[in-house]
N, C-alpha and C. Protein backbone atom coordinates (compact mmCIF):
# COMPACT_ATOMS: atom_id res chain seq x y z
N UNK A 1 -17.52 -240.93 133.94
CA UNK A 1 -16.51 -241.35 132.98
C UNK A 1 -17.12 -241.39 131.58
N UNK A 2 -16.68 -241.35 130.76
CA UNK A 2 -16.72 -240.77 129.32
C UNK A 2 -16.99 -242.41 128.63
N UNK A 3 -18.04 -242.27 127.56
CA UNK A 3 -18.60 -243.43 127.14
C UNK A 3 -17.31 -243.91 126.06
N UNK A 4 -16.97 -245.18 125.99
CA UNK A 4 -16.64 -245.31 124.90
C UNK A 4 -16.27 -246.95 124.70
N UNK A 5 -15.96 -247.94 123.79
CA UNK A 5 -16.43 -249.56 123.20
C UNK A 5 -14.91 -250.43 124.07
N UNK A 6 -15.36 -251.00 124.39
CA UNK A 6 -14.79 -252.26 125.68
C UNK A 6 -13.45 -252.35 124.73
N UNK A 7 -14.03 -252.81 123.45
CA UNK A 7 -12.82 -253.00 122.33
C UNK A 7 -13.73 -252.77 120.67
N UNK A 8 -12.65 -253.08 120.03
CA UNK A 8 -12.77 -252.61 118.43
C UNK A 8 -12.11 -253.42 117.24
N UNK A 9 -12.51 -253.60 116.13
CA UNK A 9 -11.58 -253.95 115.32
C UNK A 9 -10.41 -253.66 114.60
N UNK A 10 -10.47 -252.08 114.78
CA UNK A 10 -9.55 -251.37 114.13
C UNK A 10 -9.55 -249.99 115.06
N UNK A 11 -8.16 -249.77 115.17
CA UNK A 11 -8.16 -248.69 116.18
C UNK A 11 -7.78 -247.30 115.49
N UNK A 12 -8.04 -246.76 114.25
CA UNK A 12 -8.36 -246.13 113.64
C UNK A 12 -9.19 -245.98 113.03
N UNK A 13 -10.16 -245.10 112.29
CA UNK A 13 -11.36 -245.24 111.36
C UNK A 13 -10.85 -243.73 110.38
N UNK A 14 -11.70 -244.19 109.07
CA UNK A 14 -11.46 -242.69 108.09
C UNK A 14 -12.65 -242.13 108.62
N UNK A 15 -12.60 -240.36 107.86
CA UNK A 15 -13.56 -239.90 107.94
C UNK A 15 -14.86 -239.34 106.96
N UNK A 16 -15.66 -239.45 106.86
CA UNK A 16 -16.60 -240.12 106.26
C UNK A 16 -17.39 -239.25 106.49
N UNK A 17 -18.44 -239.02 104.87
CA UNK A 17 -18.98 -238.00 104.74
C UNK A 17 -20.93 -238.98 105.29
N UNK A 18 -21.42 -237.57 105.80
CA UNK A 18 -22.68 -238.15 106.81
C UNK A 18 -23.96 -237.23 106.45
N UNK A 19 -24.05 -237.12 105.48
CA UNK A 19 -25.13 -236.86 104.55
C UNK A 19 -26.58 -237.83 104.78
N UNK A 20 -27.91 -237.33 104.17
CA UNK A 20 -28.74 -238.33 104.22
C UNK A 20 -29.63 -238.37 105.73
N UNK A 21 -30.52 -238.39 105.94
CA UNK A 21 -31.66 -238.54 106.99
C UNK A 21 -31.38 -240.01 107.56
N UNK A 22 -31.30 -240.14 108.97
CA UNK A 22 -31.54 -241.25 109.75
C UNK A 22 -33.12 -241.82 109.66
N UNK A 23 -32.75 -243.58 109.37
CA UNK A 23 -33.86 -244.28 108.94
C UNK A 23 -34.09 -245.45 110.17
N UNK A 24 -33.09 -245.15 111.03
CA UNK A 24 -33.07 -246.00 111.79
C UNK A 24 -33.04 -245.14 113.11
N UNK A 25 -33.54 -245.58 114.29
CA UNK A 25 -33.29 -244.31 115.42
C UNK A 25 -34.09 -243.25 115.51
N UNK A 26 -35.36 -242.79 114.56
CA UNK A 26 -35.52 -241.77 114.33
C UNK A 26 -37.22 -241.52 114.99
N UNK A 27 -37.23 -242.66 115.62
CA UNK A 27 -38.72 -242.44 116.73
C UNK A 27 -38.25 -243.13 118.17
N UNK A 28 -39.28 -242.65 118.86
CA UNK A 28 -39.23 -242.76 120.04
C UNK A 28 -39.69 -244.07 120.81
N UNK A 29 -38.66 -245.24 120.93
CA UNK A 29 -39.17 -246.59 121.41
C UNK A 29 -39.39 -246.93 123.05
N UNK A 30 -38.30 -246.00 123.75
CA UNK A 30 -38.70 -246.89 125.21
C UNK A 30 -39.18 -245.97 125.99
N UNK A 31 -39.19 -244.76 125.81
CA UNK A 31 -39.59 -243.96 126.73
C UNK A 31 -41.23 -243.46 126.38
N UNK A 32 -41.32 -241.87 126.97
CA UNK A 32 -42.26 -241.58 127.01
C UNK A 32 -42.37 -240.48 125.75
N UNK A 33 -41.37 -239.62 125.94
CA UNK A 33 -40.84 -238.54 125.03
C UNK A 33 -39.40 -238.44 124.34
N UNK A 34 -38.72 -237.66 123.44
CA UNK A 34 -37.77 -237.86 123.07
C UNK A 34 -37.03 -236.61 122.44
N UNK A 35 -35.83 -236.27 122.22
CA UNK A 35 -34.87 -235.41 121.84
C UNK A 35 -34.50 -235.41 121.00
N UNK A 36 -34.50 -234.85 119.83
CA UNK A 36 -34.53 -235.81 118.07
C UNK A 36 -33.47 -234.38 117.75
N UNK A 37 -32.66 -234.86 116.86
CA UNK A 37 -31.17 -233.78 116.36
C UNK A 37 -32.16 -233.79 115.09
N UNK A 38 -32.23 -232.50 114.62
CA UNK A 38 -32.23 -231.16 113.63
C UNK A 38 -31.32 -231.54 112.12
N UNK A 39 -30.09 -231.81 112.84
CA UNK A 39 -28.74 -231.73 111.77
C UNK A 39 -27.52 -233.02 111.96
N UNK A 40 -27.21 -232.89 111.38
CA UNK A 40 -25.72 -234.05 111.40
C UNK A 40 -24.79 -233.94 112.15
N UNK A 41 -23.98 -234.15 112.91
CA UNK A 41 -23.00 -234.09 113.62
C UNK A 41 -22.10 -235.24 114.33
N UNK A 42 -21.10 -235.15 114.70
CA UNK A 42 -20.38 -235.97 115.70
C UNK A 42 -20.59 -235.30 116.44
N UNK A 43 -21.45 -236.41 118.05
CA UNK A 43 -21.42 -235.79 118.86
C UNK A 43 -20.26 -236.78 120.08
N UNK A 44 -19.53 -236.08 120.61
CA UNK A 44 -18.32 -236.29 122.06
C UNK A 44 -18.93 -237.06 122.66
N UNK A 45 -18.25 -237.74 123.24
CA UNK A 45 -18.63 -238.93 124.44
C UNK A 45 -19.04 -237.44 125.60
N UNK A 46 -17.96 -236.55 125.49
CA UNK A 46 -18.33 -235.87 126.82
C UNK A 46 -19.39 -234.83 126.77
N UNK A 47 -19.96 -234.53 125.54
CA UNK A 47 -21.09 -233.97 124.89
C UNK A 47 -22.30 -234.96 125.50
N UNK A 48 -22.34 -236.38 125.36
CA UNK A 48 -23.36 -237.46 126.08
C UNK A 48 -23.79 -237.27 127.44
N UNK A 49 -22.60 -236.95 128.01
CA UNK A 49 -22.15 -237.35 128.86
C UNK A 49 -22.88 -235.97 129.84
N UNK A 50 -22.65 -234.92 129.63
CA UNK A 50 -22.70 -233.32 130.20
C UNK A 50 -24.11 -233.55 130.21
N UNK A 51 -24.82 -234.12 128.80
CA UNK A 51 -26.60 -234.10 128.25
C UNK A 51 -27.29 -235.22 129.47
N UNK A 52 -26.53 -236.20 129.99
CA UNK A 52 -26.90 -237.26 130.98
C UNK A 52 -26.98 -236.87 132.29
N UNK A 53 -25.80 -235.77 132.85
CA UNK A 53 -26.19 -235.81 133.74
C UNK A 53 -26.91 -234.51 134.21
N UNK A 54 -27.19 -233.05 133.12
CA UNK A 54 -28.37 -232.19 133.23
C UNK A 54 -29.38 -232.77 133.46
N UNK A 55 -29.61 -233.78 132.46
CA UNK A 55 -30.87 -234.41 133.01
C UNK A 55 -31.17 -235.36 134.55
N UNK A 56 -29.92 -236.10 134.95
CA UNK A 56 -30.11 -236.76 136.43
C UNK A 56 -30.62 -235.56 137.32
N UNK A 57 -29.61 -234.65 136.72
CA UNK A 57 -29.57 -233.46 138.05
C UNK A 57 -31.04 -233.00 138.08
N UNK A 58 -31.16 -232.36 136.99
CA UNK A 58 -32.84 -232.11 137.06
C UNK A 58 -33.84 -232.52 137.47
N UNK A 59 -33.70 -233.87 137.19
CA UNK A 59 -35.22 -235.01 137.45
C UNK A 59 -34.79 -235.50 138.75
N UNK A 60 -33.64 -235.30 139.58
CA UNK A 60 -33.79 -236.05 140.79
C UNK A 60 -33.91 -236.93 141.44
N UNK A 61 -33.66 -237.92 140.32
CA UNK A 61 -33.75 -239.30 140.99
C UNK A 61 -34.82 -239.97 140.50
N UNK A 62 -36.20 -239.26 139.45
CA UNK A 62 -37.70 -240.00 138.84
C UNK A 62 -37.36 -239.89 137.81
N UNK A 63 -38.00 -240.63 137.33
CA UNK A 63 -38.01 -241.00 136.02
C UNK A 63 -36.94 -241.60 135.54
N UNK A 64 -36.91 -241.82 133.97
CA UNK A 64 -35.97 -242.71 133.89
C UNK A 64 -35.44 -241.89 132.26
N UNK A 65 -34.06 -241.94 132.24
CA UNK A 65 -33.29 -241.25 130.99
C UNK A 65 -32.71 -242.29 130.19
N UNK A 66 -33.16 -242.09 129.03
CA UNK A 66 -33.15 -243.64 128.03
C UNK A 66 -31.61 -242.96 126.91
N UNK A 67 -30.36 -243.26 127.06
CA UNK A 67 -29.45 -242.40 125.57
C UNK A 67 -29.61 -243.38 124.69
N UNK A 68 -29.94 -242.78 123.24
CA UNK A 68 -30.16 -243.55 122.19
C UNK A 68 -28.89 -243.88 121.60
N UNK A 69 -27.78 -242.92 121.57
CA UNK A 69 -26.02 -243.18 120.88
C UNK A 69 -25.26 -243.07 121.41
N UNK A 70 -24.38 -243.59 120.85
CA UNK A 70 -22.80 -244.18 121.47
C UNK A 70 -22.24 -244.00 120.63
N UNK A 71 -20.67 -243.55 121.70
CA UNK A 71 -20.05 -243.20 120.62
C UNK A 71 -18.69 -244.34 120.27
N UNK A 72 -19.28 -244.34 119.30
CA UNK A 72 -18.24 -246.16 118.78
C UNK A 72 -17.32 -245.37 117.78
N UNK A 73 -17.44 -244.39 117.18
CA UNK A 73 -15.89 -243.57 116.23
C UNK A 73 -14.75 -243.11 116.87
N UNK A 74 -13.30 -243.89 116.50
CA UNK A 74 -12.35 -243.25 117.25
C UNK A 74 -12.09 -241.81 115.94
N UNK A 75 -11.73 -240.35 116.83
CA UNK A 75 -11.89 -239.51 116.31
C UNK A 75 -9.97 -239.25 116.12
N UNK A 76 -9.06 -238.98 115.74
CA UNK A 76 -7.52 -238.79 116.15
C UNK A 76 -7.29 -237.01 115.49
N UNK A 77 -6.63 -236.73 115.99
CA UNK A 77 -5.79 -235.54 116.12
C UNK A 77 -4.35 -235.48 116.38
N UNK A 78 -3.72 -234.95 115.47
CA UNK A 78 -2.10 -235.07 115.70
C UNK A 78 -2.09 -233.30 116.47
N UNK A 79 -1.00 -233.46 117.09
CA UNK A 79 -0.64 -232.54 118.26
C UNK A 79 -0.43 -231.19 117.31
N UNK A 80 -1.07 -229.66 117.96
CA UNK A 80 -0.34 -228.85 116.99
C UNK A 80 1.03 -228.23 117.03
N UNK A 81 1.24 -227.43 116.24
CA UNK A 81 2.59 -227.32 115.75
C UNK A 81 3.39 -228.46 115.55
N UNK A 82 2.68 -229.59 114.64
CA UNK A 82 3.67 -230.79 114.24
C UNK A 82 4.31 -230.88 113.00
N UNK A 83 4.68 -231.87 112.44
CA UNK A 83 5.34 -231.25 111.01
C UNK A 83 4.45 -232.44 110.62
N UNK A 84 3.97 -232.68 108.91
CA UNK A 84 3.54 -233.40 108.14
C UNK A 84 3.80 -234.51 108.12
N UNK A 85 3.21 -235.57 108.33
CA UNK A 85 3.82 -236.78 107.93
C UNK A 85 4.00 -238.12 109.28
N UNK A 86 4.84 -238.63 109.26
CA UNK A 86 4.82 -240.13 110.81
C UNK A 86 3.70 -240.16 110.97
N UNK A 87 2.70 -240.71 109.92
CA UNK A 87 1.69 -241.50 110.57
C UNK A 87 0.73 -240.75 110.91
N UNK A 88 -0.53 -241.62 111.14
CA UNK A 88 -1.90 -241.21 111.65
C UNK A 88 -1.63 -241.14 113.07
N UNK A 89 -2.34 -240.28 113.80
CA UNK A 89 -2.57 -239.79 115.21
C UNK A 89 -2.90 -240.20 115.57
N UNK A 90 -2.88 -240.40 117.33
CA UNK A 90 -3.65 -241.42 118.14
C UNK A 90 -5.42 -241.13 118.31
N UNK A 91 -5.58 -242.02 118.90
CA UNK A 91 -7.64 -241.17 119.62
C UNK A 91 -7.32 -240.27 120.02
N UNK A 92 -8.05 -239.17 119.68
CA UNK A 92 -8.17 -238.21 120.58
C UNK A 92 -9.07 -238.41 121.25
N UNK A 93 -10.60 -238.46 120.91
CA UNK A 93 -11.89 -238.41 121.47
C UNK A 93 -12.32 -239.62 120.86
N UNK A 94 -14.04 -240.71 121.17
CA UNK A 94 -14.59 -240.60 120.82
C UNK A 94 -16.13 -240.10 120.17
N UNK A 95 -16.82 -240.66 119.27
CA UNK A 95 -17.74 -239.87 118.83
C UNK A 95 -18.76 -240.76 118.37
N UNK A 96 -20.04 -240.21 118.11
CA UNK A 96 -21.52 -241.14 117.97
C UNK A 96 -21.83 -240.67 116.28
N UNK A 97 -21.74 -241.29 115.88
CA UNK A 97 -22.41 -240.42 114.43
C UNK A 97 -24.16 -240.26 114.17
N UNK A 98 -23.63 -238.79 114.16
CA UNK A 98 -25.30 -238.87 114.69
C UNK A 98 -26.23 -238.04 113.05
N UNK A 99 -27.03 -238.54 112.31
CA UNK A 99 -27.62 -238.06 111.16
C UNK A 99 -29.09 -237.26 111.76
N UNK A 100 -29.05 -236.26 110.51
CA UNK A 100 -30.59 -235.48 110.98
C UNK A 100 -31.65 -236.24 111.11
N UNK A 101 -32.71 -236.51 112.24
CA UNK A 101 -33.47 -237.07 112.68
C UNK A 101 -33.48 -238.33 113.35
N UNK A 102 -32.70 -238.69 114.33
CA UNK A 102 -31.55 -239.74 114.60
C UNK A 102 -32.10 -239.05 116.43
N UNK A 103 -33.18 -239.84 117.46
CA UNK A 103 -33.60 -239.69 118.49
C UNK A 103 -31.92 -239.96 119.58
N UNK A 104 -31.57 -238.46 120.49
CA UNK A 104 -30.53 -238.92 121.05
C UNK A 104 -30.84 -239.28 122.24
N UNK A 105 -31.89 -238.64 123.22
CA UNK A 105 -32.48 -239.23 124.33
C UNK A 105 -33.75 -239.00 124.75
N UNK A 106 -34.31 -240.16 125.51
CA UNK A 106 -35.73 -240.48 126.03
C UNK A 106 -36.28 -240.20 127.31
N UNK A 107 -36.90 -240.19 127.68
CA UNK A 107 -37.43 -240.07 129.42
C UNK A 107 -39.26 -240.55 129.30
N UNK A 108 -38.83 -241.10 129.96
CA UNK A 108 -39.88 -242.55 130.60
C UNK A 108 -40.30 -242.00 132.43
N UNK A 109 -41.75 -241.80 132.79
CA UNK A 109 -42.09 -241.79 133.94
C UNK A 109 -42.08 -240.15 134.49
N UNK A 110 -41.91 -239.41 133.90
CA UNK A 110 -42.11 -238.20 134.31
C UNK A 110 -43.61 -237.31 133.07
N UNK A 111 -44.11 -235.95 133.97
CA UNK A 111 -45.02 -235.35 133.58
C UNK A 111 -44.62 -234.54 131.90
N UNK A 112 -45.70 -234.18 130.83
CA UNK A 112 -44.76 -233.84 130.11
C UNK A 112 -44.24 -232.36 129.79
N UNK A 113 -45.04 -231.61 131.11
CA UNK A 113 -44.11 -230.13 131.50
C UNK A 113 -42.73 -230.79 131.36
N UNK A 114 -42.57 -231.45 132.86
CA UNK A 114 -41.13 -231.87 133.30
C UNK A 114 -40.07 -232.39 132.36
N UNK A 115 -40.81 -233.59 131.63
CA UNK A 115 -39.88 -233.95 130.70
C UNK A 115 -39.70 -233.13 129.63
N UNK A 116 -40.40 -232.01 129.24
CA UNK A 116 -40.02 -230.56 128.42
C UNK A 116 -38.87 -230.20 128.80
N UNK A 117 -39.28 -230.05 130.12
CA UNK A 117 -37.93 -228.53 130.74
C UNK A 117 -36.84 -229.27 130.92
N UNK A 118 -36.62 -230.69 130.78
CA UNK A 118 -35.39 -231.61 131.24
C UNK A 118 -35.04 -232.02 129.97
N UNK A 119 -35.28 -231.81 128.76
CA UNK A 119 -34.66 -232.27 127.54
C UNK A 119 -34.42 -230.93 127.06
N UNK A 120 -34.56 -229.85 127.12
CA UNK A 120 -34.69 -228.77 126.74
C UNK A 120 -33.32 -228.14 127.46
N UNK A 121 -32.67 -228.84 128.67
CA UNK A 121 -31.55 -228.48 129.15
C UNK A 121 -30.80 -229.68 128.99
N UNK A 122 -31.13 -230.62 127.65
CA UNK A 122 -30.30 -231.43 127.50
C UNK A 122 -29.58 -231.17 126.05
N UNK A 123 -30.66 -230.19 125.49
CA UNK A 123 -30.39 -229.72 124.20
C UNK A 123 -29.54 -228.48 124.40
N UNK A 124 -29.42 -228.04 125.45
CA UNK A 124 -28.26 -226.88 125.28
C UNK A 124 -27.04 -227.28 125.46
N UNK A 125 -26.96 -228.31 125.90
CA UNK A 125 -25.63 -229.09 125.60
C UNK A 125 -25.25 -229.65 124.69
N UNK A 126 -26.01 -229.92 123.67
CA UNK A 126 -25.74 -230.26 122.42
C UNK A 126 -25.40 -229.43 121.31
N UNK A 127 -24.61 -229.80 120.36
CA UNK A 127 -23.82 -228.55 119.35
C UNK A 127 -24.94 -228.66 118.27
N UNK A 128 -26.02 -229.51 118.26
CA UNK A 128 -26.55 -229.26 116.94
C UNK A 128 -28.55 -228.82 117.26
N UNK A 129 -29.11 -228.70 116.88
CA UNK A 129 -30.52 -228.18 116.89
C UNK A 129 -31.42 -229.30 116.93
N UNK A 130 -31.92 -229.21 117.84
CA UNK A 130 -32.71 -230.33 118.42
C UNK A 130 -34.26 -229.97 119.02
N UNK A 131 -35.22 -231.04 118.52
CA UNK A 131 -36.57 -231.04 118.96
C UNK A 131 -37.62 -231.79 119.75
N UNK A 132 -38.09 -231.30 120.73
CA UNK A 132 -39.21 -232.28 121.63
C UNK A 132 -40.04 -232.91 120.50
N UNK A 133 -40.07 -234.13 120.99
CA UNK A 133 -40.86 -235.41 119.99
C UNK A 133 -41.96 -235.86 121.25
N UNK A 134 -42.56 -236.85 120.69
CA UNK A 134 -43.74 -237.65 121.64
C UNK A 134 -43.67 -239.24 120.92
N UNK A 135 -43.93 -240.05 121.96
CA UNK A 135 -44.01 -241.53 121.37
C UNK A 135 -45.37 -241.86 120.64
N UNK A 136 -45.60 -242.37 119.02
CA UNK A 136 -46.20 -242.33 117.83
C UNK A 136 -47.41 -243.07 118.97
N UNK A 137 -48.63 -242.96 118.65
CA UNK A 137 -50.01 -243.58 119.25
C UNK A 137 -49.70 -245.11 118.51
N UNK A 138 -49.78 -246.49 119.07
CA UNK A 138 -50.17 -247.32 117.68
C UNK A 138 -51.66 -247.64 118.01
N UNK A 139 -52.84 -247.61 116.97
CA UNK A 139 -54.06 -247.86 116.88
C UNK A 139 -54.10 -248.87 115.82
């Protein structure tokens, strides 16, 4: 089932320009390795969702798959061929706002061939350009 917020304050949102480098999100905290977006995008609950379970399927049951976003934006779309006007549209989807360099998922407990080839088929599910990271040494 498709990620999306128990509840909200407002069941519409505008849309909003997403410019600017992620300052928050943008290293690798619980896992071992990580999946870091390239570019800006809204990404689909069912975009999360497709990226979650390539990776279950793959890894088999080891290791552990950490998602860094959620998608808390209601996205709306009015139906086509409508005429102008009655109002804003319902949800269509939601969506994660996701900025360039903004970590979308982790894996904890696997080798780091494995966790290569299992984020690497998590990134083809994703609409935007994405790169294998490693968790920073602290000394």
């Amino acid at each position: 089932m498709a990620m999306m917020p128990k509840r909200v304050k407002f069941r519409k949102e505008m849309r909003r320009a997403r410019d600017r480098k992620a300052t928050k999100g943008n290293f690798v905290a619980y896992g071992d390795y990580g999946l870091q977006a390239l570019e800006g995008c809204w990404l689909t609950a069912r975009q999360i969702e497709a990226g979650r379970i390539a990776a279950q399927h793959f890894l088999k049951r080891q290791g552990k798959v950490f998602i860094r976003v959620f998608p808390d934006k209601p996205i709306s779309k009015k139906p086509l061929e409508t005429r102008m006007g009655k109002g804003k549209a319902d949800t269509d989807y939601w969506a994660a706002r996701v900025k360039p360099g903004t970590v979308l998922y982790e894996i904890a407990g696997v080798p780091e061939d494995v966790s290569k080839r299992t984020l690497k088929r998590i990134a083809m599910k994703m609409p935007v350009r994405c790169r294998f990271i490693h968790r920073r040494v602290s000394a």
